[in-house]
Protein backbone atom coordinates (compact mmCIF):
# COMPACT_ATOMS: atom_id res chain seq x y z
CA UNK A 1 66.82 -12.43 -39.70
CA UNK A 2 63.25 -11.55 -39.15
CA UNK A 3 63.12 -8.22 -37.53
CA UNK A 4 60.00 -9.86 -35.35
CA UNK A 5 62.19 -12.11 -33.71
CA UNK A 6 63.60 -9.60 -31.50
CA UNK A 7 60.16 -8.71 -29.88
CA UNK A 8 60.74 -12.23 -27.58
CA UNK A 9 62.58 -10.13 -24.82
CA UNK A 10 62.93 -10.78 -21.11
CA UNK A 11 65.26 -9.37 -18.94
CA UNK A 12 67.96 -11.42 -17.77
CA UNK A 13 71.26 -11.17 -16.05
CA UNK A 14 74.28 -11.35 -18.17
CA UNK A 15 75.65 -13.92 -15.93
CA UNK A 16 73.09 -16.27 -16.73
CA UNK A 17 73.15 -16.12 -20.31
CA UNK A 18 76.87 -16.45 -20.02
CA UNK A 19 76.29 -20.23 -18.11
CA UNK A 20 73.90 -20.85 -20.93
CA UNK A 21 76.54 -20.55 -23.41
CA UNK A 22 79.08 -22.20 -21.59
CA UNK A 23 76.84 -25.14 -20.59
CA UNK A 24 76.47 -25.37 -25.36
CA UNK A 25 79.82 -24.34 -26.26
CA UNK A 26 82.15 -24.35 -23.12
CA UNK A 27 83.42 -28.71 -23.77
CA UNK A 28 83.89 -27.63 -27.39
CA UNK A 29 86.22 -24.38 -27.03
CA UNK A 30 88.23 -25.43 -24.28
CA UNK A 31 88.96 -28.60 -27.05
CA UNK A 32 90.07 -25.91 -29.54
CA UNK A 33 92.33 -23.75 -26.91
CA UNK A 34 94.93 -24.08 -24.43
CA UNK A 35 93.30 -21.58 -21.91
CA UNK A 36 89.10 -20.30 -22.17
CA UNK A 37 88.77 -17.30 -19.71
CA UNK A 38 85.82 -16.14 -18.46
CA UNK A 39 85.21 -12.40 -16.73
CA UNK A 40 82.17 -10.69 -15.70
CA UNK A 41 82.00 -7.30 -14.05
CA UNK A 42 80.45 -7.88 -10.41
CA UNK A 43 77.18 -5.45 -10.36
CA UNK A 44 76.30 -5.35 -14.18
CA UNK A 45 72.26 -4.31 -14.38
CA UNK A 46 70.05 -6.97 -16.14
CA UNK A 47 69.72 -7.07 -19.95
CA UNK A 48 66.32 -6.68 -21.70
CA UNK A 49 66.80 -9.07 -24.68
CA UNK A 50 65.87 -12.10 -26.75
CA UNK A 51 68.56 -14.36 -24.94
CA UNK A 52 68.20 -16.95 -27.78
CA UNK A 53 69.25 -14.66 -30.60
CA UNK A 54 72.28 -13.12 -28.26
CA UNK A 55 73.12 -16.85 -27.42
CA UNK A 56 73.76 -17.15 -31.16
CA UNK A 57 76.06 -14.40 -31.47
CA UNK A 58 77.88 -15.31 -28.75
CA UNK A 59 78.54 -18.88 -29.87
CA UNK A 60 79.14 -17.61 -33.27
CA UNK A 61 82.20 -15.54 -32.19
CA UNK A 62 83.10 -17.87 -29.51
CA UNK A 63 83.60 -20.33 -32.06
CA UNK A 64 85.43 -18.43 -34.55
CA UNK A 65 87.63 -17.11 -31.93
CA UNK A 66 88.54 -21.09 -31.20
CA UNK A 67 88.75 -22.03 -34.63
CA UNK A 68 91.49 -18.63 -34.98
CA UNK A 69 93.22 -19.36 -32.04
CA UNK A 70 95.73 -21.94 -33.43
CA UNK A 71 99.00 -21.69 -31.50
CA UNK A 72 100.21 -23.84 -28.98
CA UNK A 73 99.95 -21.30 -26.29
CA UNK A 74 95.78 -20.26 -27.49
CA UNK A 75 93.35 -18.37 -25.55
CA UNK A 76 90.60 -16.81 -25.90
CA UNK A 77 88.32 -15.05 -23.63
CA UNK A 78 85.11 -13.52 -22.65
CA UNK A 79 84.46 -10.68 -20.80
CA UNK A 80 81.30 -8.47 -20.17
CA UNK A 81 81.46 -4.92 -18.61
CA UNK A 82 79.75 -1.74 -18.64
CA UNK A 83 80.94 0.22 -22.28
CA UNK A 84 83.34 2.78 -21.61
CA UNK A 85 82.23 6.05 -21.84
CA UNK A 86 78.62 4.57 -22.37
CA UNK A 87 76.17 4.50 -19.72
CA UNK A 88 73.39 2.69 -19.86
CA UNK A 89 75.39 -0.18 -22.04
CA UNK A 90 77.17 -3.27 -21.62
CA UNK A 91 79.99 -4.59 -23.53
CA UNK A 92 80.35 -8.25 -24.44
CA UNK A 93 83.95 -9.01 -25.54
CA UNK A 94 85.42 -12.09 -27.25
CA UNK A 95 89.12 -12.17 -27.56
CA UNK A 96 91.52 -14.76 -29.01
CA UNK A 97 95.36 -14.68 -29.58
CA UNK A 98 95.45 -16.27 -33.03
CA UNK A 99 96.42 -15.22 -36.80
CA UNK A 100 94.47 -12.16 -36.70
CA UNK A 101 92.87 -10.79 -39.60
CA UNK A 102 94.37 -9.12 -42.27
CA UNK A 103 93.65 -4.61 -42.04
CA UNK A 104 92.31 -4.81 -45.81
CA UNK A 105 90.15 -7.71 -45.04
CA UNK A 106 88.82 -6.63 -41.53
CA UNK A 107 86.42 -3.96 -43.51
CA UNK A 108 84.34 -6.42 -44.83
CA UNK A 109 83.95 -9.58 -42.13
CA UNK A 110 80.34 -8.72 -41.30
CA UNK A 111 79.31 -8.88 -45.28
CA UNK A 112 77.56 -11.63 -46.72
CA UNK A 113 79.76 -14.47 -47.71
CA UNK A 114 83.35 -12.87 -46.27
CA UNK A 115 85.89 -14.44 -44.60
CA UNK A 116 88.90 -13.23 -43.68
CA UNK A 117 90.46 -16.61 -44.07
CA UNK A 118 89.37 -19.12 -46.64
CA UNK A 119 91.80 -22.09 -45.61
CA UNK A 120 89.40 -21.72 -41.81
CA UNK A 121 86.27 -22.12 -44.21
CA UNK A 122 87.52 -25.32 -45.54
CA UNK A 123 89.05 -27.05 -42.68
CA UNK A 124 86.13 -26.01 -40.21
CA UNK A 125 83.67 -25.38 -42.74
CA UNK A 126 81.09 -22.15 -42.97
CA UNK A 127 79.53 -19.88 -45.64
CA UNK A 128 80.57 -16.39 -44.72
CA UNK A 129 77.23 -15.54 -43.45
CA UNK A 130 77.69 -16.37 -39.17
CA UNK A 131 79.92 -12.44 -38.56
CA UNK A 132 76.58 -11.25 -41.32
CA UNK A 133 73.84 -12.65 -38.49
CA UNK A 134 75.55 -11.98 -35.82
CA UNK A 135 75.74 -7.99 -36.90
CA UNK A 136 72.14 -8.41 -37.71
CA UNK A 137 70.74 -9.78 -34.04
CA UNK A 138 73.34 -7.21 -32.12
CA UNK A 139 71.97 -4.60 -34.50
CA UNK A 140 68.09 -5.58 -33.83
CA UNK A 141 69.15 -5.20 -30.20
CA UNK A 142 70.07 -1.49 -30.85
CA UNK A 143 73.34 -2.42 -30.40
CA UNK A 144 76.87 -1.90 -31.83
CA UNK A 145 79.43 -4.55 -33.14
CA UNK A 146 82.91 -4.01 -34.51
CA UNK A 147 86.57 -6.10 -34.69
CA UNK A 148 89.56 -5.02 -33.58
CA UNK A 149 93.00 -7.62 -35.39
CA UNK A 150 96.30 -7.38 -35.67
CA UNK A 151 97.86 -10.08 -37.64
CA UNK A 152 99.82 -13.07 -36.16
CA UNK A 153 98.26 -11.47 -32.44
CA UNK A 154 94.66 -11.96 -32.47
CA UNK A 155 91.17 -10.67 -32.88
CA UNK A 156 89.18 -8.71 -30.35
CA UNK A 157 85.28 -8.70 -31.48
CA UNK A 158 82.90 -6.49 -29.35
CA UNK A 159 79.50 -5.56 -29.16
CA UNK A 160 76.83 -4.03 -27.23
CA UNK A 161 73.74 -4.13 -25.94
CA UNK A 162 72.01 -1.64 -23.88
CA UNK A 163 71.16 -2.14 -20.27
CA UNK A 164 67.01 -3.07 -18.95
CA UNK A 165 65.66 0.65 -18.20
CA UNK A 166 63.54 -0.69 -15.30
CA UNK A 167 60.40 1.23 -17.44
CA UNK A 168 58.81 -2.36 -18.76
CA UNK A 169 58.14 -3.53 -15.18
CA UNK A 170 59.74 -5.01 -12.41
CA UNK A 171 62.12 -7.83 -13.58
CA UNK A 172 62.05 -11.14 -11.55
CA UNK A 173 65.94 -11.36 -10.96
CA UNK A 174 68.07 -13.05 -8.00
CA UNK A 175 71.57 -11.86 -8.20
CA UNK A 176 72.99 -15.64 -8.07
CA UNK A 177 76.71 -14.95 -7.14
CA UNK A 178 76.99 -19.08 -6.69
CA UNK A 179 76.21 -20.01 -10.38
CA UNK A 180 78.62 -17.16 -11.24
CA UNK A 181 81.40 -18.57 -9.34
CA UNK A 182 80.64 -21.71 -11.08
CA UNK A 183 81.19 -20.02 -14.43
CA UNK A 184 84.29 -18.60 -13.90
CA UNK A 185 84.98 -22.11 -12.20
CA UNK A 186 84.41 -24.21 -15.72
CA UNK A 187 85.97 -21.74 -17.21
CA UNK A 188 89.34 -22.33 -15.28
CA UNK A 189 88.73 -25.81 -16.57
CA UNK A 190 91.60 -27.89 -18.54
CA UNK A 191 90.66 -28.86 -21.41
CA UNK A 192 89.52 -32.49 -21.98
């Protein structure tokens, strides 16, 4: 990860970015889940960010959490709120209800070439570098990322990113409450 590449910034609404990654990734995780949730906090500011690089780590953990989620009853959702105790920040949340990663393992995810689960790596394929980027681009962000498991109950990944200051310039952004609804709409979606 060049550390350039996060000097492509716009501000955008988290909402939107959230369609964008539904419109890529949506089909495919609803295929590898029983139920795909979708929740974002009404009122969240706008995010100053390269969208592309955050689009990656969200389909990166999106996908994992799929892959994870292997019981009949699966889940896994997304969620985006302000960060507790945090002003100024927003936390993006993927959660999934599968095998969970193991406490001694769970140190070392976001290393080069770790993964928690080696029979995942072969079936789905994967080099243990995705959790590696994905620290990297949250990190360039001036963000935080960390995992929550418990085995045999799930994973809860989270990360943040901190909220557009208003000090670059006046953003060009609609509050579009109709393409929201739509989100949460394909996310209510049955898989196909």
């Amino acid at each position: 990860v060049r550390s350039d590449e996060d000097q492509v910034r716009k501000v955008e609404q988290v909402g939107q970015l959230v369609e964008r990654v539904m419109t890529l990734v949506g089909k495919q995780v609803r295929k590898m889940v029983k139920r795909f949730d979708v929740a974002i906090a009404d009122g969240l500011p706008p995010i100053q960010m390269n969208a592309g690089k955050i689009e990656q780590v969200l389909i990166n953990l999106l996908i994992n959490a799929g892959q994870a989620a292997d019981k009949e009853e699966s889940w896994v959702k997304l969620s985006a709120r302000p960060a507790a105790g945090a002003e100024g920040w927003v936390e993006l949340r993927i959660e999934d209800n599968g095998a969970g990663i193991p406490e001694d393992k769970l140190e070392r995810i976001f290393e080069s070439f770790e993964q928690a689960d080696t029979s995942t790596a072969r079936h789905y394929g994967g080099t243990g570098l995705g959790l590696t980027i994905t620290r990297q681009l949250v990190e360039l962000h001036g963000g935080e990322i960390w995992a929550r498991s418990v085995e045999e109950e799930g994973s809860s990944f989270c990360f943040t990113l901190p909220l557009w200051s208003g000090e670059v310039g006046e953003p060009e952004i609609a509050a579009d409450q109709g393409r929201l609804a739509r989100i949460r709409d394909l996310s209510a979606a049955p898989a196909v």
